[in-house]
N, C-alpha and C. Protein backbone atom coordinates (compact mmCIF):
# COMPACT_ATOMS: atom_id res chain seq x y z
N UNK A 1 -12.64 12.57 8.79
CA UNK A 1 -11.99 13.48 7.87
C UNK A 1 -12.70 13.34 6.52
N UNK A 2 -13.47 14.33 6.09
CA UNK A 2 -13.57 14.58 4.61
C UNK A 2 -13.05 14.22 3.19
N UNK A 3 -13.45 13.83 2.06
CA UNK A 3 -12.45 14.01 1.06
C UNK A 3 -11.77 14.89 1.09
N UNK A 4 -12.79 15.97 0.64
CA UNK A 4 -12.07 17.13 0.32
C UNK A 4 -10.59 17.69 1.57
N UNK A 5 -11.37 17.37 2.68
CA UNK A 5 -10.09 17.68 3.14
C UNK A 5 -8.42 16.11 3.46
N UNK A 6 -8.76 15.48 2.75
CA UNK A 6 -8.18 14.59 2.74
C UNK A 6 -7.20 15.12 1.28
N UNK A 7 -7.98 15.42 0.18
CA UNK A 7 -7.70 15.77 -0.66
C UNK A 7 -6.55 17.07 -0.84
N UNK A 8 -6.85 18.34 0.23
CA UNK A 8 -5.87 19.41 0.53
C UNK A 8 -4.85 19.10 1.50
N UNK A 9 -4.91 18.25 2.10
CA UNK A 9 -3.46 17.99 2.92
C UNK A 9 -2.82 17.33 1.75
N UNK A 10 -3.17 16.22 0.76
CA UNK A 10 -2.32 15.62 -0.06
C UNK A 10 -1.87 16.87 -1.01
N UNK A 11 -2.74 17.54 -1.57
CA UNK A 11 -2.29 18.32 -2.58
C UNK A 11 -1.09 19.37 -1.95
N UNK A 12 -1.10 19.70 -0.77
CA UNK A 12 -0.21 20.97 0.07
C UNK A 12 0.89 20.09 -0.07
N UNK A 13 1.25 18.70 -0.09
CA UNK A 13 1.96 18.10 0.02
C UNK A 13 2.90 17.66 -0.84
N UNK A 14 1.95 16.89 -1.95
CA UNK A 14 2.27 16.15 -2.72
C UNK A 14 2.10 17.01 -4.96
N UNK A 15 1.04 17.47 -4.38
CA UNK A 15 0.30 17.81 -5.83
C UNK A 15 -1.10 17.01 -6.86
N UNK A 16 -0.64 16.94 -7.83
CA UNK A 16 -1.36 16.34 -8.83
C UNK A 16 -1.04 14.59 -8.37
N UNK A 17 -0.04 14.59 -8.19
CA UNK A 17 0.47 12.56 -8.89
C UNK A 17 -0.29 12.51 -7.08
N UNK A 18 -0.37 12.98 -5.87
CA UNK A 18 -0.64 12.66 -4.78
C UNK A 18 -2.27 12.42 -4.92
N UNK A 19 -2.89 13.36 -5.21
CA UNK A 19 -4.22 13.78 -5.17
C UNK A 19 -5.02 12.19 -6.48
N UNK A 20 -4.13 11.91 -7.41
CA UNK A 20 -4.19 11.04 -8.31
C UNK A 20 -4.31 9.42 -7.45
N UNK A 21 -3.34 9.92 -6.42
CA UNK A 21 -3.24 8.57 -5.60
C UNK A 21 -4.08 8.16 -4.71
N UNK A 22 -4.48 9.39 -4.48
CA UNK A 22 -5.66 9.68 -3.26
C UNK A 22 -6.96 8.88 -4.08
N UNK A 23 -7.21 9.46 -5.14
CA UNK A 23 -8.33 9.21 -5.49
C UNK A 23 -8.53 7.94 -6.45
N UNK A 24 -7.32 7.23 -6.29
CA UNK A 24 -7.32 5.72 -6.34
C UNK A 24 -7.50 5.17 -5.28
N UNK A 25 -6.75 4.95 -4.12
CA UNK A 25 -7.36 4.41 -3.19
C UNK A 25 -8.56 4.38 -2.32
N UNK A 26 -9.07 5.90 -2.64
CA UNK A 26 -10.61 5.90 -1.86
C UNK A 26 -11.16 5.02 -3.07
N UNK A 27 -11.22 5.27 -4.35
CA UNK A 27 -12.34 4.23 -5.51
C UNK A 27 -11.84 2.94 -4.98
N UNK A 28 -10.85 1.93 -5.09
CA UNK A 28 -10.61 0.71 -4.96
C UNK A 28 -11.28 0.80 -3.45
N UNK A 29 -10.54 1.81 -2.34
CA UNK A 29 -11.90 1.01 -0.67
C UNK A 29 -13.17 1.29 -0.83
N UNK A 30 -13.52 1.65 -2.01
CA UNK A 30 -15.05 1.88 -1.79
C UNK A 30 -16.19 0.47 -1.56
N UNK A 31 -15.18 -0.30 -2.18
CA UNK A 31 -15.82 -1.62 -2.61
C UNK A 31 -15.10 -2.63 -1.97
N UNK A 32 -14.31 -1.82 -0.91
CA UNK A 32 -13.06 -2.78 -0.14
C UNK A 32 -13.52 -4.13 1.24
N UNK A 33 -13.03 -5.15 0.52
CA UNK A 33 -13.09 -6.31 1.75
C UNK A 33 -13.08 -5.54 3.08
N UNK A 34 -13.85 -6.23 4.35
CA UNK A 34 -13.55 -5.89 5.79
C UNK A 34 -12.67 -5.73 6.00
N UNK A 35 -11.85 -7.28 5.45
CA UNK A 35 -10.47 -7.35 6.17
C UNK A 35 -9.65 -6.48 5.71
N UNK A 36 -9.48 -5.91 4.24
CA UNK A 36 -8.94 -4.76 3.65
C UNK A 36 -9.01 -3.56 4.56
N UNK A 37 -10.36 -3.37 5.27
CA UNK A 37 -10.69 -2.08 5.95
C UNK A 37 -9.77 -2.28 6.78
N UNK A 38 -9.92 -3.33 7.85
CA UNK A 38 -9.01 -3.80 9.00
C UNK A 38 -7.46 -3.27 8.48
N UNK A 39 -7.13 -3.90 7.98
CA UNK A 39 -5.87 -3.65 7.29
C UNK A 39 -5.66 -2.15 7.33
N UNK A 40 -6.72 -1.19 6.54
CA UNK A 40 -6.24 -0.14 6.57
C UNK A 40 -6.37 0.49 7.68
N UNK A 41 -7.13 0.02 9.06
CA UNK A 41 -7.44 0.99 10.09
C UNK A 41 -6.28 0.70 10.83
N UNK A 42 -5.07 -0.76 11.02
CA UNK A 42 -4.21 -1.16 12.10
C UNK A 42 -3.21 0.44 11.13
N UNK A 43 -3.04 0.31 9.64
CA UNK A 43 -1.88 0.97 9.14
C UNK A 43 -2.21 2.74 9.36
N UNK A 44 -3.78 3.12 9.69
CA UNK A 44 -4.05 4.51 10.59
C UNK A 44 -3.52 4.40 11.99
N UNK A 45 -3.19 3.64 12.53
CA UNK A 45 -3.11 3.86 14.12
C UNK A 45 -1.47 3.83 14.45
N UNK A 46 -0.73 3.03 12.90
CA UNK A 46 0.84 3.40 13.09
C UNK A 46 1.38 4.56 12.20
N UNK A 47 0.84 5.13 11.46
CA UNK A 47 0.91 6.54 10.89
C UNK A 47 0.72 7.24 12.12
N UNK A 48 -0.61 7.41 12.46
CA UNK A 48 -0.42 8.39 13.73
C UNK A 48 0.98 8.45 14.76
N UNK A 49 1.14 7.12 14.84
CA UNK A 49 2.32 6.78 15.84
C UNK A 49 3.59 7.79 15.18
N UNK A 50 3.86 7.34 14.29
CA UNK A 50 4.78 7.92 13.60
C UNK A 50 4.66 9.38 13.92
N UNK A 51 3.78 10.06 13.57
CA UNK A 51 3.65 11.88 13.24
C UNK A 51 3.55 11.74 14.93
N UNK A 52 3.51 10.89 15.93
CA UNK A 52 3.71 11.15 17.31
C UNK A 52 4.99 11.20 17.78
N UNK A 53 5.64 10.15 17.05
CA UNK A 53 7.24 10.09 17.22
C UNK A 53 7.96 11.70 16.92
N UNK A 54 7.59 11.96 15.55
CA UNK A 54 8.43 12.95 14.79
C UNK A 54 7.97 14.72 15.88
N UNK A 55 6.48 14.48 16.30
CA UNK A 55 6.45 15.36 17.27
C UNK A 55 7.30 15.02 18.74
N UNK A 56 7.04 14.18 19.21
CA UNK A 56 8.20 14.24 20.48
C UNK A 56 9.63 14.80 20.28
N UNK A 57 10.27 13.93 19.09
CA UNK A 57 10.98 14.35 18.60
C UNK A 57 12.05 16.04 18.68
N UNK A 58 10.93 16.63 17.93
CA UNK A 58 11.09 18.09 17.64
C UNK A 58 10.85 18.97 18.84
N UNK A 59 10.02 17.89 20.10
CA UNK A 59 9.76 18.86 21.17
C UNK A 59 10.90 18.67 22.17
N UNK A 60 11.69 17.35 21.87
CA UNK A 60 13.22 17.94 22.34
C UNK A 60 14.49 19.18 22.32
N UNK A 61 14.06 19.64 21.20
CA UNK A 61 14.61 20.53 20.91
C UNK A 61 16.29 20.19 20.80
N UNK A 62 16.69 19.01 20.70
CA UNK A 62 17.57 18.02 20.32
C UNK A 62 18.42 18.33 18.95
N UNK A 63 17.23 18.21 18.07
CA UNK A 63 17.43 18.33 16.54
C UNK A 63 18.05 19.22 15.89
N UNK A 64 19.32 19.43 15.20
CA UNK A 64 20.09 20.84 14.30
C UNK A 64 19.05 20.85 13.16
N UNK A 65 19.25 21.93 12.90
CA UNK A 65 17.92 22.60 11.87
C UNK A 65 17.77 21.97 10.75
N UNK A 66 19.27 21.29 10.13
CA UNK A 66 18.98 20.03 9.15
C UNK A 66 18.28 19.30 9.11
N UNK A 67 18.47 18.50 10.58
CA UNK A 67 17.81 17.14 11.02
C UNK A 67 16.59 17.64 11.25
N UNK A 68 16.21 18.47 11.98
CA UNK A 68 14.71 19.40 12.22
C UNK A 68 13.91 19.80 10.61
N UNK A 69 14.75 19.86 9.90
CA UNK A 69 13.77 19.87 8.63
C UNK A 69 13.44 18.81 7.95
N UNK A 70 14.37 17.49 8.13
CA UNK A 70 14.02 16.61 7.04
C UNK A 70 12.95 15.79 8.10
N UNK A 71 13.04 15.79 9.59
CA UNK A 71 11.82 15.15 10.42
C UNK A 71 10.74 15.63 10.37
N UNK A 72 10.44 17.26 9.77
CA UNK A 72 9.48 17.71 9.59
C UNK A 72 8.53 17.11 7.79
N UNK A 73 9.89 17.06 7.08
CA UNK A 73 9.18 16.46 5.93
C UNK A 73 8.62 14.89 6.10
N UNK A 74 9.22 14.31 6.83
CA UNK A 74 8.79 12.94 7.36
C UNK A 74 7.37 12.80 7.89
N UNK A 75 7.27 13.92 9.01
CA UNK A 75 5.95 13.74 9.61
C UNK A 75 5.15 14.07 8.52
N UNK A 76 5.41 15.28 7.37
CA UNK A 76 4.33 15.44 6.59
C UNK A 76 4.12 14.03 5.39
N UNK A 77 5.01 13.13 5.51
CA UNK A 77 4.31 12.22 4.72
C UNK A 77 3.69 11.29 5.44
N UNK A 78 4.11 10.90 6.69
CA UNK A 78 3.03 10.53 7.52
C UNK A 78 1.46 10.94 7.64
N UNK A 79 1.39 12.49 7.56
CA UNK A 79 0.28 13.05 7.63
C UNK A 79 -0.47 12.63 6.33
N UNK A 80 0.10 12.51 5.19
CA UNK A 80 -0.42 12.42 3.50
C UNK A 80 -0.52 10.69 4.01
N UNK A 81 -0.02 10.16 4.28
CA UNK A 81 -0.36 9.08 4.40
C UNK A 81 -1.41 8.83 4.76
N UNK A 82 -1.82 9.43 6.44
CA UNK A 82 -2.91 9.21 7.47
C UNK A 82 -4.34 9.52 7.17
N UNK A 83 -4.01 10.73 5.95
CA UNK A 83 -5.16 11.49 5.38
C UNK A 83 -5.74 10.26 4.36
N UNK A 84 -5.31 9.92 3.56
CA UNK A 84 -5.05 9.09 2.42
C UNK A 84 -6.01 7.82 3.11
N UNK A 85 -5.34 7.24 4.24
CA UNK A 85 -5.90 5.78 4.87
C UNK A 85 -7.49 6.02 5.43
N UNK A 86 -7.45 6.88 6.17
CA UNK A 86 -8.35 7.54 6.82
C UNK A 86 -9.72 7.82 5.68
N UNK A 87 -9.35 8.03 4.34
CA UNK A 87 -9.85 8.71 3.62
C UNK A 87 -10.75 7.31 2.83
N UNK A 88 -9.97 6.24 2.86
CA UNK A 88 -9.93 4.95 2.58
C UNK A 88 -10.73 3.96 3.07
N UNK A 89 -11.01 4.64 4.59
CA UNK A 89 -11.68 3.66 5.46
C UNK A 89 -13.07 4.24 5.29
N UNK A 90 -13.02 5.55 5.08
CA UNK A 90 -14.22 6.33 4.97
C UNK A 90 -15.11 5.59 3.99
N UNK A 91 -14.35 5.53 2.61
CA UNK A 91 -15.25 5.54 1.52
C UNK A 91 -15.07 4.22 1.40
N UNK A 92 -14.72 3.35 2.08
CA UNK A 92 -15.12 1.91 2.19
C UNK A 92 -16.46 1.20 2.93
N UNK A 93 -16.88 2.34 3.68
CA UNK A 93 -17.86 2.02 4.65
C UNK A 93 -17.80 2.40 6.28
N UNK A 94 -16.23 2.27 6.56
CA UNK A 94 -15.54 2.05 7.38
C UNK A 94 -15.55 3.03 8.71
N UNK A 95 -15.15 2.82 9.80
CA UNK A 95 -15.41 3.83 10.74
C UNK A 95 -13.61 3.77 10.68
N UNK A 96 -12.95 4.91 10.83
CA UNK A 96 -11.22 5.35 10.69
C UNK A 96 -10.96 4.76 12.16
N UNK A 97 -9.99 4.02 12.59
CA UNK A 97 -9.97 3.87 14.22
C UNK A 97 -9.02 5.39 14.63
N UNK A 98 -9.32 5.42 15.60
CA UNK A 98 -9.24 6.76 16.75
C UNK A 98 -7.81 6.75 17.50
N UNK A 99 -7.06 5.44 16.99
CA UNK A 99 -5.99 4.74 18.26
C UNK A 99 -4.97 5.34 17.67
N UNK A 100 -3.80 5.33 18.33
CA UNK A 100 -2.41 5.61 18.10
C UNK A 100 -2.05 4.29 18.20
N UNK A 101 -1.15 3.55 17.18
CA UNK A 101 -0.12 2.60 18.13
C UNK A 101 0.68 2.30 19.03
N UNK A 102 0.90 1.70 19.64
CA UNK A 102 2.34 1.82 20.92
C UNK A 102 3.70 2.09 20.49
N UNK A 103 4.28 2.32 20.85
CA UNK A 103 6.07 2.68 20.27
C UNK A 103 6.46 2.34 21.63
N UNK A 104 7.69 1.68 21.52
CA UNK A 104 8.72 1.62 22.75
C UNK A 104 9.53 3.10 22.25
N UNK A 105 9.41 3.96 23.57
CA UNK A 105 10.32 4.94 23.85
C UNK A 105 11.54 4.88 24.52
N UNK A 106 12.64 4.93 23.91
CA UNK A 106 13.87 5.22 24.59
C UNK A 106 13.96 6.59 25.14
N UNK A 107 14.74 6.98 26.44
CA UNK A 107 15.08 8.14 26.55
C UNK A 107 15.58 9.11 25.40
N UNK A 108 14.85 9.98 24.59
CA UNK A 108 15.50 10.66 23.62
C UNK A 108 15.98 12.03 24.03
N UNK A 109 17.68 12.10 24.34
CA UNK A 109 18.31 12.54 25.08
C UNK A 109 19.48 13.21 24.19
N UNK A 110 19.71 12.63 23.14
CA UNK A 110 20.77 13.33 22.04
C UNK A 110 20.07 13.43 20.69
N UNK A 111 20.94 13.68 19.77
CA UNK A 111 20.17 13.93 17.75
C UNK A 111 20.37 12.55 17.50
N UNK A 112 21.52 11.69 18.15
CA UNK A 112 21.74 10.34 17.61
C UNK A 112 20.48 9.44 18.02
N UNK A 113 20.36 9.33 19.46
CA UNK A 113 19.69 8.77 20.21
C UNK A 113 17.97 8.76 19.49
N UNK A 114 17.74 10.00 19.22
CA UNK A 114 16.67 10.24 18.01
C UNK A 114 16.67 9.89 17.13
N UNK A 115 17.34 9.72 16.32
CA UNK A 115 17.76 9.43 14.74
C UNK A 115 17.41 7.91 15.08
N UNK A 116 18.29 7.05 15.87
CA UNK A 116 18.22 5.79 15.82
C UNK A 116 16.55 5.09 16.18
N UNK A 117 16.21 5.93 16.96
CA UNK A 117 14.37 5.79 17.18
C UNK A 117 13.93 6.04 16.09
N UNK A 118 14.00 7.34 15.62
CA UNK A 118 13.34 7.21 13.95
C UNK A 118 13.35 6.30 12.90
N UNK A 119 14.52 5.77 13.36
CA UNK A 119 15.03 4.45 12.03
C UNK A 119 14.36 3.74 12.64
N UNK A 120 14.18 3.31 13.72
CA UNK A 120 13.38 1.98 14.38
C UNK A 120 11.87 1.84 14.13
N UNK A 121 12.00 3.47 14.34
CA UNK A 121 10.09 3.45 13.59
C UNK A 121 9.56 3.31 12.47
N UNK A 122 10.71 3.70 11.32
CA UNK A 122 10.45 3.88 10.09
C UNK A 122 10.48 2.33 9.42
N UNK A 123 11.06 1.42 10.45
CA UNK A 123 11.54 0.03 10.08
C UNK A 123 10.48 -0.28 10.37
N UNK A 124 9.60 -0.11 11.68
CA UNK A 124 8.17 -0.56 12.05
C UNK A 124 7.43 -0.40 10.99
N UNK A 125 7.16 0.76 11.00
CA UNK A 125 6.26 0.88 9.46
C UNK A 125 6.59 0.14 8.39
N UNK A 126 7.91 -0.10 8.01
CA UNK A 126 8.00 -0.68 6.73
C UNK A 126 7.41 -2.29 6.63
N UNK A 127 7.92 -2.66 7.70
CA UNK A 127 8.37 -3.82 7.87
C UNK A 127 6.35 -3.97 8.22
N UNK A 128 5.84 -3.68 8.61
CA UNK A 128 4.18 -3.17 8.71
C UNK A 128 3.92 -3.53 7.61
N UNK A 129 3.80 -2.84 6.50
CA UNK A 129 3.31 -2.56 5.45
C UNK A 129 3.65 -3.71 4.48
N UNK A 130 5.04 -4.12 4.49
CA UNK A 130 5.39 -5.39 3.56
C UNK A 130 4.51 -6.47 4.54
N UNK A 131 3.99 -6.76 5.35
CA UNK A 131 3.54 -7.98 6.04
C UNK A 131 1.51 -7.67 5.49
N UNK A 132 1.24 -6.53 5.52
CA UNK A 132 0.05 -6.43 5.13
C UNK A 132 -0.38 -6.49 3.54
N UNK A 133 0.92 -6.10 2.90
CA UNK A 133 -0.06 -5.94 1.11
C UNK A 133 -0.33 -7.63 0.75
N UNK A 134 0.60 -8.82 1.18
CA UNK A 134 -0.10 -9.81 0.13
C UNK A 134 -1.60 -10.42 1.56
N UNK A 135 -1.87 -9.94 2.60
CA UNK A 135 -3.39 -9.99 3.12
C UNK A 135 -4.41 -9.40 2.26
N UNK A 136 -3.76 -8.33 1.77
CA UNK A 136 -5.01 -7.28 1.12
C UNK A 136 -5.50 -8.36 0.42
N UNK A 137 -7.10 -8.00 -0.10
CA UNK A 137 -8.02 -9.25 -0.98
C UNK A 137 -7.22 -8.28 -2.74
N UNK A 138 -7.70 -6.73 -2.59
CA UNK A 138 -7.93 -5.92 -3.89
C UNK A 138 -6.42 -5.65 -3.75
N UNK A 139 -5.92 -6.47 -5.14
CA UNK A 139 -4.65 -6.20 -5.50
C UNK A 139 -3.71 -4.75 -6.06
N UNK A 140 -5.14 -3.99 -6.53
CA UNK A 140 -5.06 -2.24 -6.48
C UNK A 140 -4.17 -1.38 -5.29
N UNK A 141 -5.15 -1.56 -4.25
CA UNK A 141 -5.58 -1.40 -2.93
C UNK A 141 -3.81 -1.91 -2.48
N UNK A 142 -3.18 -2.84 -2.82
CA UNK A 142 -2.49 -3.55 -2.27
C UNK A 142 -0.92 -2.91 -3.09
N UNK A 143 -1.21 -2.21 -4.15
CA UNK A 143 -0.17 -1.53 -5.09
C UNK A 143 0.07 0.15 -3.98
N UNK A 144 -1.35 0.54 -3.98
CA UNK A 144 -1.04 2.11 -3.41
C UNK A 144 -0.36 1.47 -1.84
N UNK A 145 -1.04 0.71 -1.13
CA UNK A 145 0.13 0.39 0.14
C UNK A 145 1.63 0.01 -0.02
N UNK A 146 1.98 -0.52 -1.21
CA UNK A 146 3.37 -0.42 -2.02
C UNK A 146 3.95 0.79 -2.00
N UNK A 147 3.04 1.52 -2.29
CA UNK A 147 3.82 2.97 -2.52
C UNK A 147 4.04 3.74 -1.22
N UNK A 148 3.41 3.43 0.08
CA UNK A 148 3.41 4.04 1.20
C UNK A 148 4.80 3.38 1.43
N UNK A 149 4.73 1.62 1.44
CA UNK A 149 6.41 1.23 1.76
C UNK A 149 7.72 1.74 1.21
N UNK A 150 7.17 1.93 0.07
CA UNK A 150 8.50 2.66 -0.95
C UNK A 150 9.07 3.76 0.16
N UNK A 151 8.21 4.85 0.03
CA UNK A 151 8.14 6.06 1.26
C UNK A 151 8.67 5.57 2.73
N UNK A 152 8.53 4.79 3.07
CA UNK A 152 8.70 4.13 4.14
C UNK A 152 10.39 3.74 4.72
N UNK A 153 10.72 2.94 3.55
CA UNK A 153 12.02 2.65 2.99
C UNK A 153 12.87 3.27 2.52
N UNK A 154 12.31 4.49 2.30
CA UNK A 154 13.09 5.73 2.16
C UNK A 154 13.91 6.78 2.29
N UNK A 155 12.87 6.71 4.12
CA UNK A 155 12.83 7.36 5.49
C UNK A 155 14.03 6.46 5.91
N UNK A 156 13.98 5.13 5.90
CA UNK A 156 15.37 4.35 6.70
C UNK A 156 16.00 4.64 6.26
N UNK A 157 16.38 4.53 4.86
CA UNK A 157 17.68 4.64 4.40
C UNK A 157 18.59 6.31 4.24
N UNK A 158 17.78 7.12 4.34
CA UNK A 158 17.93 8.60 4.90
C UNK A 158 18.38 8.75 6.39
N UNK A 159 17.61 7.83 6.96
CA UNK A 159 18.24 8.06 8.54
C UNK A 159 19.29 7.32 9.06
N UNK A 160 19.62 6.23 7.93
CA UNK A 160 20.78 5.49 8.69
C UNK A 160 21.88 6.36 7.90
N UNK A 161 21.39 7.13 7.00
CA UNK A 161 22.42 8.45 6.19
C UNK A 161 23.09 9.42 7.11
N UNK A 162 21.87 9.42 7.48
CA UNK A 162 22.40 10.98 8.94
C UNK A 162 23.14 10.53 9.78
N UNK A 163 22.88 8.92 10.37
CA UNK A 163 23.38 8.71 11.53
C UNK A 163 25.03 8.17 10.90
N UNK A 164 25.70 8.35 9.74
CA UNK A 164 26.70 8.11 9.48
C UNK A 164 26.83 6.24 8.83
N UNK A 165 25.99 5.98 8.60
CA UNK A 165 25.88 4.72 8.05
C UNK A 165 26.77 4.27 6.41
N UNK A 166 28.02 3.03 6.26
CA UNK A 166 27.92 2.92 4.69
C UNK A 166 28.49 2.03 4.69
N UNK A 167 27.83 1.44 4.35
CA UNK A 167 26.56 2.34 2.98
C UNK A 167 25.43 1.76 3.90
N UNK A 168 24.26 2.58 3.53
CA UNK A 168 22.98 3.23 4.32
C UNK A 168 22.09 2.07 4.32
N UNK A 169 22.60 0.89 3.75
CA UNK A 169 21.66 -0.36 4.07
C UNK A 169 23.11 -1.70 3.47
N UNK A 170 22.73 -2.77 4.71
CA UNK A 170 23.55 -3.82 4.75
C UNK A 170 24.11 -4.45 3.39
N UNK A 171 23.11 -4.44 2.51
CA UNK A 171 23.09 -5.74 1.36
C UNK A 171 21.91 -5.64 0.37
N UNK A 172 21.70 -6.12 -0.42
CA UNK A 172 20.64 -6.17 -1.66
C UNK A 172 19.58 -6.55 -1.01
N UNK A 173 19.26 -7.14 0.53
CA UNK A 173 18.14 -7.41 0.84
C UNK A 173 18.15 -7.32 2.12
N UNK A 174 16.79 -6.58 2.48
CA UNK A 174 16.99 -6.48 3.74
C UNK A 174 16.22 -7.24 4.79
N UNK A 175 17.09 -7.26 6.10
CA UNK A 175 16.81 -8.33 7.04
C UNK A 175 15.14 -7.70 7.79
């Protein structure tokens, strides 16, 4: 994937502060540790996962048009994400890996039954992302993956919203 087109999925998305973000993290991987690359190619292969989830998802046809819109905004930050990492590995040197991650699939058979997979994934990711920023070497590098968790953490606490959750997270810290 291209800047530039790395650059128009964020902007369709996000705007100015996205495109701003974008073009911090490609400068900091330009000069990025291996293991940084590594780092960013395992967190391409669970983004994909994700925008794989949110498509199965929607191809249930499961989802009320509520829930069908806010999974659609989900996958698109997945996608701003994927573009972003991808974009990262590029201008680091890096070859982007090609993989999807694994997901355990439950039968997704109701909106609940979905919802609760989404939270499970969105916990994957999070819970992903807080285990990788203090590996990162470039402490930059290690701020914009902050901001993917923020996003990340976001998504849970939205979906344990839908699924009737309260309050939408246990305690001041989560397990």
């Amino acid at each position: 994937m291209s800047l530039s087109r790395a650059r128009f999925l964020i902007a369709s998305g996000i705007g100015a502060s996205g495109l701003a973000l974008l073009d911090r993290v490609v400068a900091r991987a330009a000069g990025a540790d291996p293991g940084d690359l590594s780092s960013l190619n395992a967190a391409i292969e669970l983004e994909r996962a994700g925008i794989k989830a949110y498509d199965d998802a929607a191809a249930t046809k499961l989802l009320s048009p509520k829930i069908a819109a806010v999974a659609a905004i989900f996958k698109r930050d997945h996608q701003m994400h994927l573009a972003a990492l991808i974009a990262a590995v590029e201008a680091g040197g890096g070859t982007p890996s090609t993989k999807t991650a694994k997901l355990h699939y439950p039968q997704l058979t109701s909106e609940n039954g979905i919802l609760y997979f989404a939270q499970d994934v969105e916990k994957k990711a999070a819970s992903t992302y807080l285990s990788v920023i203090p590996e990162l070497k470039d402490r930059d590098l290690a701020g914009v993956i902050g901001s993917i968790l923020g996003v990340e953490t976001v998504h849970v606490g939205a979906l344990a919203q839908a699924l009737g959750a309260f309050p939408p997270y246990p305690s001041g810290f989560v397990k």
